[in-house]
C-alpha atoms as a PDB file:
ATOM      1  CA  UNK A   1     -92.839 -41.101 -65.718  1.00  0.00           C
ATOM      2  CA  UNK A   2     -93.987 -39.342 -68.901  1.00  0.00           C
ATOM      3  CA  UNK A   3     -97.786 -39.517 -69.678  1.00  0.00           C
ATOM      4  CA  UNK A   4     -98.448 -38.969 -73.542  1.00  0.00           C
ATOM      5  CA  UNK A   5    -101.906 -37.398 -72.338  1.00  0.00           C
ATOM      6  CA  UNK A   6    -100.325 -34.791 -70.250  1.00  0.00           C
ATOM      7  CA  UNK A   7     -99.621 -31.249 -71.721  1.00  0.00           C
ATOM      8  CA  UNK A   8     -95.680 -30.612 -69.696  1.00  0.00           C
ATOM      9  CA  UNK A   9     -95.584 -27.019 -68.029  1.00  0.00           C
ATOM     10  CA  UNK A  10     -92.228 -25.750 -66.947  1.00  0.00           C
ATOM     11  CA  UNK A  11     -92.480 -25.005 -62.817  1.00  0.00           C
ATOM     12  CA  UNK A  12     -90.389 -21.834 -63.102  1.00  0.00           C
ATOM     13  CA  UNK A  13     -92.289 -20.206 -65.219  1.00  0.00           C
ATOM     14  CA  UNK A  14     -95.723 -22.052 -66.201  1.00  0.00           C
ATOM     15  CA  UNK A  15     -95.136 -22.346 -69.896  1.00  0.00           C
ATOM     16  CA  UNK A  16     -95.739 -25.406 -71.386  1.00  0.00           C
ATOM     17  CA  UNK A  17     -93.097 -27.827 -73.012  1.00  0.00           C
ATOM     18  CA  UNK A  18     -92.707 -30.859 -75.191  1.00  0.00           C
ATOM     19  CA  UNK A  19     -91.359 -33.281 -72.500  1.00  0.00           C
ATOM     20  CA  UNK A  20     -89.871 -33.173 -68.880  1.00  0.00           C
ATOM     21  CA  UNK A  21     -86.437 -35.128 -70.245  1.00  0.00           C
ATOM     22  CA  UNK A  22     -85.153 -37.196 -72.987  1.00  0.00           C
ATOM     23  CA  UNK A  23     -84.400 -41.144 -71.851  1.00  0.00           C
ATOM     24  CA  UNK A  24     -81.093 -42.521 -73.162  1.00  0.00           C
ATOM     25  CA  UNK A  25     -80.900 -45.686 -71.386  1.00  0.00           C
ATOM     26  CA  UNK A  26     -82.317 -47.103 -67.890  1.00  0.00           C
ATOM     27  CA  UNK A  27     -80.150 -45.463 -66.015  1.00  0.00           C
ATOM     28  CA  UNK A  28     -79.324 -42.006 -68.037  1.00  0.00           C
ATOM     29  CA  UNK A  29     -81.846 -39.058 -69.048  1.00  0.00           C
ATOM     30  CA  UNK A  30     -81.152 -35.582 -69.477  1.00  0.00           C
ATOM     31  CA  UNK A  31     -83.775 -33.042 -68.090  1.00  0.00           C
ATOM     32  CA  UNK A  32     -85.597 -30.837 -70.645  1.00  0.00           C
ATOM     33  CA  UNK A  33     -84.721 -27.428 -70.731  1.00  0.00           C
ATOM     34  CA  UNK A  34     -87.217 -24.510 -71.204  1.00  0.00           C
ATOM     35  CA  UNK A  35     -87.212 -22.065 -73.892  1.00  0.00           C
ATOM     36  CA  UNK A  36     -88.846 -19.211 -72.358  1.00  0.00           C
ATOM     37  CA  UNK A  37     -86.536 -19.093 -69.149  1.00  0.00           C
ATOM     38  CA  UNK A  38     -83.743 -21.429 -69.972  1.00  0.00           C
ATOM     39  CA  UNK A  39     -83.614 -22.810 -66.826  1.00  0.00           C
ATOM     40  CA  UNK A  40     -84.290 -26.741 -65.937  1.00  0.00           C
ATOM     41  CA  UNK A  41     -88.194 -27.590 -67.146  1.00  0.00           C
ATOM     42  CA  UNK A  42     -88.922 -29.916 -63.774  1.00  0.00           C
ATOM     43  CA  UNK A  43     -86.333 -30.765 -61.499  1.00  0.00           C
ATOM     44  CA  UNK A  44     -88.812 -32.726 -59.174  1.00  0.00           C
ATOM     45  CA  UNK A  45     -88.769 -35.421 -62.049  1.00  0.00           C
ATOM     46  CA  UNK A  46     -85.153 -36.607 -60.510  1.00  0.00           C
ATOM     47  CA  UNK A  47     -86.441 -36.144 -57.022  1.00  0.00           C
ATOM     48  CA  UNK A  48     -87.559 -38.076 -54.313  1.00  0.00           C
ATOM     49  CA  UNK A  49     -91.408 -38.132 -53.287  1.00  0.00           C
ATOM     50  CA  UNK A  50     -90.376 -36.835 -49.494  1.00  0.00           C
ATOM     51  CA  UNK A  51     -88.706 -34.158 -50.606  1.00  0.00           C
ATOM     52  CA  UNK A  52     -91.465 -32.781 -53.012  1.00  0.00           C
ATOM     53  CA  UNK A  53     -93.481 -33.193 -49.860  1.00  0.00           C
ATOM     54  CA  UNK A  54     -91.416 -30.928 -47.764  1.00  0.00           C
ATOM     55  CA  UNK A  55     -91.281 -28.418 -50.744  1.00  0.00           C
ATOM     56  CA  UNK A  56     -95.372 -28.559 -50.582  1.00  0.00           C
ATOM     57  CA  UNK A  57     -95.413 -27.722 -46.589  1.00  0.00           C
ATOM     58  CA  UNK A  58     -92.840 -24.599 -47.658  1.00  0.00           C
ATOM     59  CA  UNK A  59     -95.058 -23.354 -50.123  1.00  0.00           C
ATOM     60  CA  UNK A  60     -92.861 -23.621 -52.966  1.00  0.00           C
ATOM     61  CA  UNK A  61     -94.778 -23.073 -55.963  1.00  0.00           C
ATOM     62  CA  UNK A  62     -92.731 -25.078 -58.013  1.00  0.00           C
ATOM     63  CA  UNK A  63     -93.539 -28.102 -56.008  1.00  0.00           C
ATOM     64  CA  UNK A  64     -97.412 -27.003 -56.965  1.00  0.00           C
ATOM     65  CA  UNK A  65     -96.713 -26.965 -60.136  1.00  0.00           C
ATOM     66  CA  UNK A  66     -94.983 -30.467 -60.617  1.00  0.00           C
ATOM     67  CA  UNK A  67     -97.555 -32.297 -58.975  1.00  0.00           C
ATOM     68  CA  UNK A  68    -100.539 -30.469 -60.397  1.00  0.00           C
ATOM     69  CA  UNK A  69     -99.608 -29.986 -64.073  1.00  0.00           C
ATOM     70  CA  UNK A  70     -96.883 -32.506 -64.663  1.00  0.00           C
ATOM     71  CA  UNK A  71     -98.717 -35.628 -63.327  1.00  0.00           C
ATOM     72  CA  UNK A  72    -101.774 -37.099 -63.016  1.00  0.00           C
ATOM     73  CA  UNK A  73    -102.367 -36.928 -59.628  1.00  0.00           C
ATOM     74  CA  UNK A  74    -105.272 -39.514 -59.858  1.00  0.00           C
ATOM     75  CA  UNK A  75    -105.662 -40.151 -56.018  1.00  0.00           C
ATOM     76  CA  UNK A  76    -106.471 -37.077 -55.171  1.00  0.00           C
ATOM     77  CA  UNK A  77    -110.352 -38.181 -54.067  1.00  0.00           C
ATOM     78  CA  UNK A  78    -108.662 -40.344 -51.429  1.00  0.00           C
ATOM     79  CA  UNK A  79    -107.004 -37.200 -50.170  1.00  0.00           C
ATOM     80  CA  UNK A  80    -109.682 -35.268 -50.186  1.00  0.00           C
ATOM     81  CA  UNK A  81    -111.846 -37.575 -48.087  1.00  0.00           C
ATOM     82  CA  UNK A  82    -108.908 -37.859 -46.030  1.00  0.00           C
ATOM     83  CA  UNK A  83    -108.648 -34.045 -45.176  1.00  0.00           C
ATOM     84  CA  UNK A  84    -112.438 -33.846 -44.681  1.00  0.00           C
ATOM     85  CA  UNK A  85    -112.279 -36.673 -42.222  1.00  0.00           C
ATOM     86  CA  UNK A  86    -109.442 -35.230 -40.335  1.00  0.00           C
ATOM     87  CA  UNK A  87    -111.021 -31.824 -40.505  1.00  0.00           C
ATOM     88  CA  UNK A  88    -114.583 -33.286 -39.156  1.00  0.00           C
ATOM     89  CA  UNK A  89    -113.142 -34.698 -36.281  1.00  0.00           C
ATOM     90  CA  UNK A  90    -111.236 -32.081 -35.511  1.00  0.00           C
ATOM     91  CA  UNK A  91    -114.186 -29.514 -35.356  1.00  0.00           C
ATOM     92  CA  UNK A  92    -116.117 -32.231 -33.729  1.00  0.00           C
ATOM     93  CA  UNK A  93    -113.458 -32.378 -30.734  1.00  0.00           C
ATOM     94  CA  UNK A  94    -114.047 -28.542 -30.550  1.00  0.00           C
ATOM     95  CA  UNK A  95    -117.870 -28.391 -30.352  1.00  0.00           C
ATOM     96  CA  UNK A  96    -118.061 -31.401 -27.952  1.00  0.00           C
ATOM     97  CA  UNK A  97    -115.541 -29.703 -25.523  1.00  0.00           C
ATOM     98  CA  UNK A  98    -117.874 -26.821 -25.673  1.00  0.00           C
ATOM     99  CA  UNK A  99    -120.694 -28.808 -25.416  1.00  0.00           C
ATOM    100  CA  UNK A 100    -119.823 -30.307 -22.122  1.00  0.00           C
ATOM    101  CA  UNK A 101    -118.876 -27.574 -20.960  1.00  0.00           C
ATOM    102  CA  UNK A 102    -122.299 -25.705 -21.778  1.00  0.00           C
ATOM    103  CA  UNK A 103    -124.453 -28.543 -20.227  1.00  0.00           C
ATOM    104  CA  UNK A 104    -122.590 -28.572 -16.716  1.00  0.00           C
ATOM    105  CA  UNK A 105    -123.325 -24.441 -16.006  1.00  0.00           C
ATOM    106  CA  UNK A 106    -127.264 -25.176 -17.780  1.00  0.00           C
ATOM    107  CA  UNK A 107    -130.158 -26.938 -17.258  1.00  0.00           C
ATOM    108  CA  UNK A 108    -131.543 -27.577 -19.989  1.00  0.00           C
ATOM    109  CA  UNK A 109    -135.602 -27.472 -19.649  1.00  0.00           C
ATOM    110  CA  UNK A 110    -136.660 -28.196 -23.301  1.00  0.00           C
ATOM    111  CA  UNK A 111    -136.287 -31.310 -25.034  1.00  0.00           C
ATOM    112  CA  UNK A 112    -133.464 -32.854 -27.124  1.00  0.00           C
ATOM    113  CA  UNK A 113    -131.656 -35.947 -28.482  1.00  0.00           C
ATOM    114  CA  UNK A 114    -129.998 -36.128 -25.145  1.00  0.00           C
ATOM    115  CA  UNK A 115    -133.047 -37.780 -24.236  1.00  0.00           C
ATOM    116  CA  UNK A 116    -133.354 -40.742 -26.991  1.00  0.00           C
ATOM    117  CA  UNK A 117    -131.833 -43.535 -26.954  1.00  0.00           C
ATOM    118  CA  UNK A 118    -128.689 -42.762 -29.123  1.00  0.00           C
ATOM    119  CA  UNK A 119    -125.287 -41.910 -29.418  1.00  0.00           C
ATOM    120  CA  UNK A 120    -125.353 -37.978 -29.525  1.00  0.00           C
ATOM    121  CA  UNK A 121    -121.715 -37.890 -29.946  1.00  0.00           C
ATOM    122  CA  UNK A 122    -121.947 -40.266 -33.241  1.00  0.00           C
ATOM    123  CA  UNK A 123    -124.631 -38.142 -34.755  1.00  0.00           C
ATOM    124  CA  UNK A 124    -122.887 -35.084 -34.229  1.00  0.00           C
ATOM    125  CA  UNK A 125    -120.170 -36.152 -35.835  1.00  0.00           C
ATOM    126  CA  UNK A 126    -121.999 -37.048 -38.918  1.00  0.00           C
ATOM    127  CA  UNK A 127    -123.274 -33.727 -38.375  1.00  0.00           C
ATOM    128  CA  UNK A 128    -119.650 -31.763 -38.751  1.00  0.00           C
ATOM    129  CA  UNK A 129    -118.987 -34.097 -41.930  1.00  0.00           C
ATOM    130  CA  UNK A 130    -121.531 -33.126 -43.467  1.00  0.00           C
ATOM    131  CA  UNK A 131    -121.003 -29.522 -42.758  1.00  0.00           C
ATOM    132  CA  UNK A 132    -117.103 -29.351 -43.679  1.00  0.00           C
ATOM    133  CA  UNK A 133    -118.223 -31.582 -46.747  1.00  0.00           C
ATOM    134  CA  UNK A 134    -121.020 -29.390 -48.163  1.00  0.00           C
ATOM    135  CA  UNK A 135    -118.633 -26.140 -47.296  1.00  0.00           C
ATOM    136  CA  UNK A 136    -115.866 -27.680 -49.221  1.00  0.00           C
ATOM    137  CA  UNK A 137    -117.932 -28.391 -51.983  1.00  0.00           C
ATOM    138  CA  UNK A 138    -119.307 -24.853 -52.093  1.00  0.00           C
ATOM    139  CA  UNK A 139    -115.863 -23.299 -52.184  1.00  0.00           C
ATOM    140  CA  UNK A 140    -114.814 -25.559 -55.052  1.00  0.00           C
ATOM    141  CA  UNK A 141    -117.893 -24.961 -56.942  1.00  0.00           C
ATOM    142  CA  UNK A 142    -117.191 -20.603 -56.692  1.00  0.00           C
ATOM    143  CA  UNK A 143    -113.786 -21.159 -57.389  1.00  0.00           C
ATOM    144  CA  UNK A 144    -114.068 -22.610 -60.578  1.00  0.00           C
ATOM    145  CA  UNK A 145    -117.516 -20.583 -61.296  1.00  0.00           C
ATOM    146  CA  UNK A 146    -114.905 -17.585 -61.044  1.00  0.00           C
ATOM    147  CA  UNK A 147    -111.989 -19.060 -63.163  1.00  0.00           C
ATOM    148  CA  UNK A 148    -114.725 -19.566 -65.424  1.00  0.00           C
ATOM    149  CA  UNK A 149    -114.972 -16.239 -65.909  1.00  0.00           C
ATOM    150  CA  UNK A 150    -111.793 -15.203 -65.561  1.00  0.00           C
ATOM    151  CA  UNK A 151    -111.107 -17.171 -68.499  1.00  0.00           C
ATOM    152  CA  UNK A 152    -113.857 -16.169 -70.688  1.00  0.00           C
ATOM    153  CA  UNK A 153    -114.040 -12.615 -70.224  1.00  0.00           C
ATOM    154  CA  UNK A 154    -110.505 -11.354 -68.893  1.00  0.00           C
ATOM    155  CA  UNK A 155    -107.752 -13.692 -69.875  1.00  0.00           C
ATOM    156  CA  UNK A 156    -109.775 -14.500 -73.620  1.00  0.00           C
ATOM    157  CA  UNK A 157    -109.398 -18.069 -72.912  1.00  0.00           C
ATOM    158  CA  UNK A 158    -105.510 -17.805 -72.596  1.00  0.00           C
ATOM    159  CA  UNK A 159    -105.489 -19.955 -69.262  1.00  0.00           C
ATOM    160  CA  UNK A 160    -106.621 -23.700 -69.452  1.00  0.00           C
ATOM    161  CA  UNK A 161    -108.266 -25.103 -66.617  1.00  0.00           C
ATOM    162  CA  UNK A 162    -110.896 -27.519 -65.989  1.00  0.00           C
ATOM    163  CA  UNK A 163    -112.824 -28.313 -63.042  1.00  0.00           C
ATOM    164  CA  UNK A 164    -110.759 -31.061 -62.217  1.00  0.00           C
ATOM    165  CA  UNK A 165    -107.767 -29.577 -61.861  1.00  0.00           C
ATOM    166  CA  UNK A 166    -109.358 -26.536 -59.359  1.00  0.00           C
ATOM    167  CA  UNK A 167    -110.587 -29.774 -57.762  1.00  0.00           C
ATOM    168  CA  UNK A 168    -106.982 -31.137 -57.353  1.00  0.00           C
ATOM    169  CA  UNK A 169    -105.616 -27.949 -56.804  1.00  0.00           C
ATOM    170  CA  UNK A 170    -107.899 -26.843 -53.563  1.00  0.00           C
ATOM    171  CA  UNK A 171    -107.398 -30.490 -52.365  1.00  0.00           C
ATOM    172  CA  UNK A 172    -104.042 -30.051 -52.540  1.00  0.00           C
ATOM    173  CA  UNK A 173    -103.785 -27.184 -51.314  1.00  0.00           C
ATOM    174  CA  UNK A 174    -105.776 -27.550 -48.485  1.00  0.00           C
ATOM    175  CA  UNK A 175    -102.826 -30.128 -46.808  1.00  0.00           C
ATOM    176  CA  UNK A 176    -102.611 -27.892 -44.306  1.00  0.00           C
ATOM    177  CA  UNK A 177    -105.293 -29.719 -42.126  1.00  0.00           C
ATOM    178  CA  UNK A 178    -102.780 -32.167 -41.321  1.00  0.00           C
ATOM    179  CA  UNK A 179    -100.919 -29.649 -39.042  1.00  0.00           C
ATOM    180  CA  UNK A 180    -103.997 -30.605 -36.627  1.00  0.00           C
ATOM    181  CA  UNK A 181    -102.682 -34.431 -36.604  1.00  0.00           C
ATOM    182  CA  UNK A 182    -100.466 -34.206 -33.508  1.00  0.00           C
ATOM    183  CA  UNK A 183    -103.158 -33.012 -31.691  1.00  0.00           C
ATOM    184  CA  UNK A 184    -105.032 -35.902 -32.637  1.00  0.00           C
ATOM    185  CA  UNK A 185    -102.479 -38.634 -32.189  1.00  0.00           C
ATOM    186  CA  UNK A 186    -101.266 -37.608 -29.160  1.00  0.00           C
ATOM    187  CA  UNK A 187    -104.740 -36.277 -27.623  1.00  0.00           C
ATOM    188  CA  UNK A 188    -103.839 -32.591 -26.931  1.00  0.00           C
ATOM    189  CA  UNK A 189    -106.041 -30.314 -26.429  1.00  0.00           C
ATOM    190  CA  UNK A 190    -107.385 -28.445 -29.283  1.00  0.00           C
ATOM    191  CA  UNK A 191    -108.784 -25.069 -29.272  1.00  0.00           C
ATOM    192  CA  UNK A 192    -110.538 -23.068 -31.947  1.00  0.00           C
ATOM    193  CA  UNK A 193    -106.981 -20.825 -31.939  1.00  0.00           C
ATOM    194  CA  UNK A 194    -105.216 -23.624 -33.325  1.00  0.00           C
ATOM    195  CA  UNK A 195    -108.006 -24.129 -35.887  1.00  0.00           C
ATOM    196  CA  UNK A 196    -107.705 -20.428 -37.060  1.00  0.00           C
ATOM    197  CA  UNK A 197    -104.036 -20.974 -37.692  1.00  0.00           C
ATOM    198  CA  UNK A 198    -104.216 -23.852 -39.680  1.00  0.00           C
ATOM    199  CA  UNK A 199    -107.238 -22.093 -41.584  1.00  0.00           C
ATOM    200  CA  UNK A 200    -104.313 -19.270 -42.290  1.00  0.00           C
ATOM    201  CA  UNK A 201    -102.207 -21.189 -43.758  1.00  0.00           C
ATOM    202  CA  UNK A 202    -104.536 -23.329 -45.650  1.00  0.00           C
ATOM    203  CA  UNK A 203    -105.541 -19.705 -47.344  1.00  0.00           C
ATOM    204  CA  UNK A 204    -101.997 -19.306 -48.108  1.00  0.00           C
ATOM    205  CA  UNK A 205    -101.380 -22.365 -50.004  1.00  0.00           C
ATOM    206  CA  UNK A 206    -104.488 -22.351 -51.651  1.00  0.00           C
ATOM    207  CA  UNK A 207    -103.661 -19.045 -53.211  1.00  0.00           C
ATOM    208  CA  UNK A 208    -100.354 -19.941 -53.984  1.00  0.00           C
ATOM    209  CA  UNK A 209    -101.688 -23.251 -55.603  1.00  0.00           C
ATOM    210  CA  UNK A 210    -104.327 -21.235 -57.626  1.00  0.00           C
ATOM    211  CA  UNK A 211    -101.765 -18.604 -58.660  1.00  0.00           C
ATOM    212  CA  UNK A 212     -99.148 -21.538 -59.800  1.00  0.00           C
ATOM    213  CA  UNK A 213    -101.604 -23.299 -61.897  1.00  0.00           C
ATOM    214  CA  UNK A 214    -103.752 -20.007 -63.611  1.00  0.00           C
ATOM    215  CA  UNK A 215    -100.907 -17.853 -63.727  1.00  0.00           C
ATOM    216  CA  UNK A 216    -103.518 -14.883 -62.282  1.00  0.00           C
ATOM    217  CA  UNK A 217    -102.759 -11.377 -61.180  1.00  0.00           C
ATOM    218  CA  UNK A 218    -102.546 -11.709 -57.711  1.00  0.00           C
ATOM    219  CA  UNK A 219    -105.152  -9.550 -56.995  1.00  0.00           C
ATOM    220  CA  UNK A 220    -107.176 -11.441 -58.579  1.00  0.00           C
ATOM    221  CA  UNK A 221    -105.993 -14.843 -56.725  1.00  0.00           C
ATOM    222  CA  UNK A 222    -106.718 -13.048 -53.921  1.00  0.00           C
ATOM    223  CA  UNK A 223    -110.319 -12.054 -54.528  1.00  0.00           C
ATOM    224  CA  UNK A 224    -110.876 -16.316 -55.558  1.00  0.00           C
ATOM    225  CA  UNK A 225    -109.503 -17.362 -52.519  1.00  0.00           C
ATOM    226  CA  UNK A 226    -111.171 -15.048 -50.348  1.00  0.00           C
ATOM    227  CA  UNK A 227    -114.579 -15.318 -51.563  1.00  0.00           C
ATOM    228  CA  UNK A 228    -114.363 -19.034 -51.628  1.00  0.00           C
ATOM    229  CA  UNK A 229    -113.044 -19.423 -48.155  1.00  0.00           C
ATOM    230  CA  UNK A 230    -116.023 -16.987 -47.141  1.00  0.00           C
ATOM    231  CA  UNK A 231    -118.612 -18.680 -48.964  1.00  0.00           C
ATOM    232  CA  UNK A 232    -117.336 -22.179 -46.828  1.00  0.00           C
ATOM    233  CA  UNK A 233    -117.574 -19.962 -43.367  1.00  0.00           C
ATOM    234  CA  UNK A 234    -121.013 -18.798 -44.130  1.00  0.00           C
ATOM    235  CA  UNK A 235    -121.806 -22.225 -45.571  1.00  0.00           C
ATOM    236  CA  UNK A 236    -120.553 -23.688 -41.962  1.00  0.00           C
ATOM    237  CA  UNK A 237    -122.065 -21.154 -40.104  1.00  0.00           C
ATOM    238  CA  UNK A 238    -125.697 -21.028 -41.699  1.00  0.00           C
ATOM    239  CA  UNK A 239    -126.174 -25.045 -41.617  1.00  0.00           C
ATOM    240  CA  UNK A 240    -124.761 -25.124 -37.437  1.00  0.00           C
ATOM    241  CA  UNK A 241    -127.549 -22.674 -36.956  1.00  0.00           C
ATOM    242  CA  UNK A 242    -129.704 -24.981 -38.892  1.00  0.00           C
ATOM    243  CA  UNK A 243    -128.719 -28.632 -37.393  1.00  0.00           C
ATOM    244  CA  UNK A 244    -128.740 -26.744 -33.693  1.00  0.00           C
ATOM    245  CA  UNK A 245    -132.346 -25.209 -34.284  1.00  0.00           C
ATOM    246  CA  UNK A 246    -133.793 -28.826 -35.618  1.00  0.00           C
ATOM    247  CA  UNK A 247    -131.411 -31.066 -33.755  1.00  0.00           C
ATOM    248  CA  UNK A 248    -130.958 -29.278 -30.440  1.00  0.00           C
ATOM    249  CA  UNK A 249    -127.113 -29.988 -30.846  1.00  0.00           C
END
């Protein structure tokens, strides 16, 4: 569908264009053609959802591209909260498992929630959300602080981005998460291995999602990413020393 408000980017090459395709009837339109590459604007416009999908999981940065510049993309909070969610319970399996397995070799002689009468296993999970949400936050926040820049001072305002779209972009982006949903569904064990992996690849698409939508030297997509995804470990890190020291988790 063609949104007036939208400025049209081509997904080979990131230019911008007048429109995706030209409508001659209900059931015949002719894809737009860009001037810079001369090759087809947006194929994805004649595709079906599934396959752009697929395309996304590949890492195609055309896929990015479509989805990020070419459309609105207005659900992307319901993602978002999704991926936390998923992500939260996912840690939250991992630090019980631990857990358990901490309080069956020690006695523990000081006291702690384990003693009140509550649901520790609720709280901590409240716990993690809050965690993954304020680290996710964090790493949004840097990586537009550094676009910011990048814009002003290196690219002279050449790129346009807002915080919204880095916002859609990292949630995007950060799809990967769902690679931990079999383990969920089908209650297999899940080790901090398999979260390290899916952290990987979540790196990978974000940078490729950044890179698609700024049109960065990669070096420079590299150094975002990086310090973002550090800046949510140390976030992480810093408030499970915190919520252990005052909660006793």
């Amino acid at each position: 569908m063609i949104h007036k408000d939208i400025d049209y980017h081509c997904t080979n090459c990131g230019m911008k264009v007048k429109s995706l395709y030209k409508k001659y009837s209900e059931t015949v339109l002719k894809l737009t053609q860009c001037e810079c590459c001369n090759e087809v604007a947006d194929k994805y416009v004649e595709y079906d959802v599934v396959i752009i999908i697929i395309d996304l999981i590949l890492l195609k940065t055309k896929a990015y591209r479509h989805i990020l510049l070419n459309t609105k993309f207005q659900n992307f909070w319901k993602l978002s909260l999704l991926l936390i969610l998923l992500e939260s319970y996912c840690n939250w399996s991992v630090v019980t498992r631990y857990c358990h397995y901490n309080c069956n070799k020690i006695n523990k002689t000081e006291p702690s929630l384990n003693d009140f009468d509550m649901n520790i296993e609720d709280l901590r999970f409240y716990i993690v959300f809050l965690n993954i949400a304020i680290g996710y936050g964090s790493s949004i926040l840097l990586t537009d602080f550094l676009t910011t820049i990048f814009k002003m001072y290196i690219a002279n305002g050449n790129i346009t981005t807002s915080f919204m779209l880095i916002l859609k972009t990292i949630t995007l982006a950060s799809n990967g998460v769902f690679l931990q949903l079999p383990s969920v569904i089908w209650d297999i064990s899940l080790y901090n291995y398999h979260l390290h992996f899916v952290t990987l690849y979540t790196c990978l698409s974000q940078l490729l999602a950044y890179r698609a939508i700024t049109g960065s030297p990669k070096s420079w997509c590299l150094l975002v990413i990086f310090s973002s995804n550090l800046l949510k470990t140390s976030v992480n890190t810093y408030l499970n020393t915190l919520f252990k020291y005052y909660f006793f988790l």
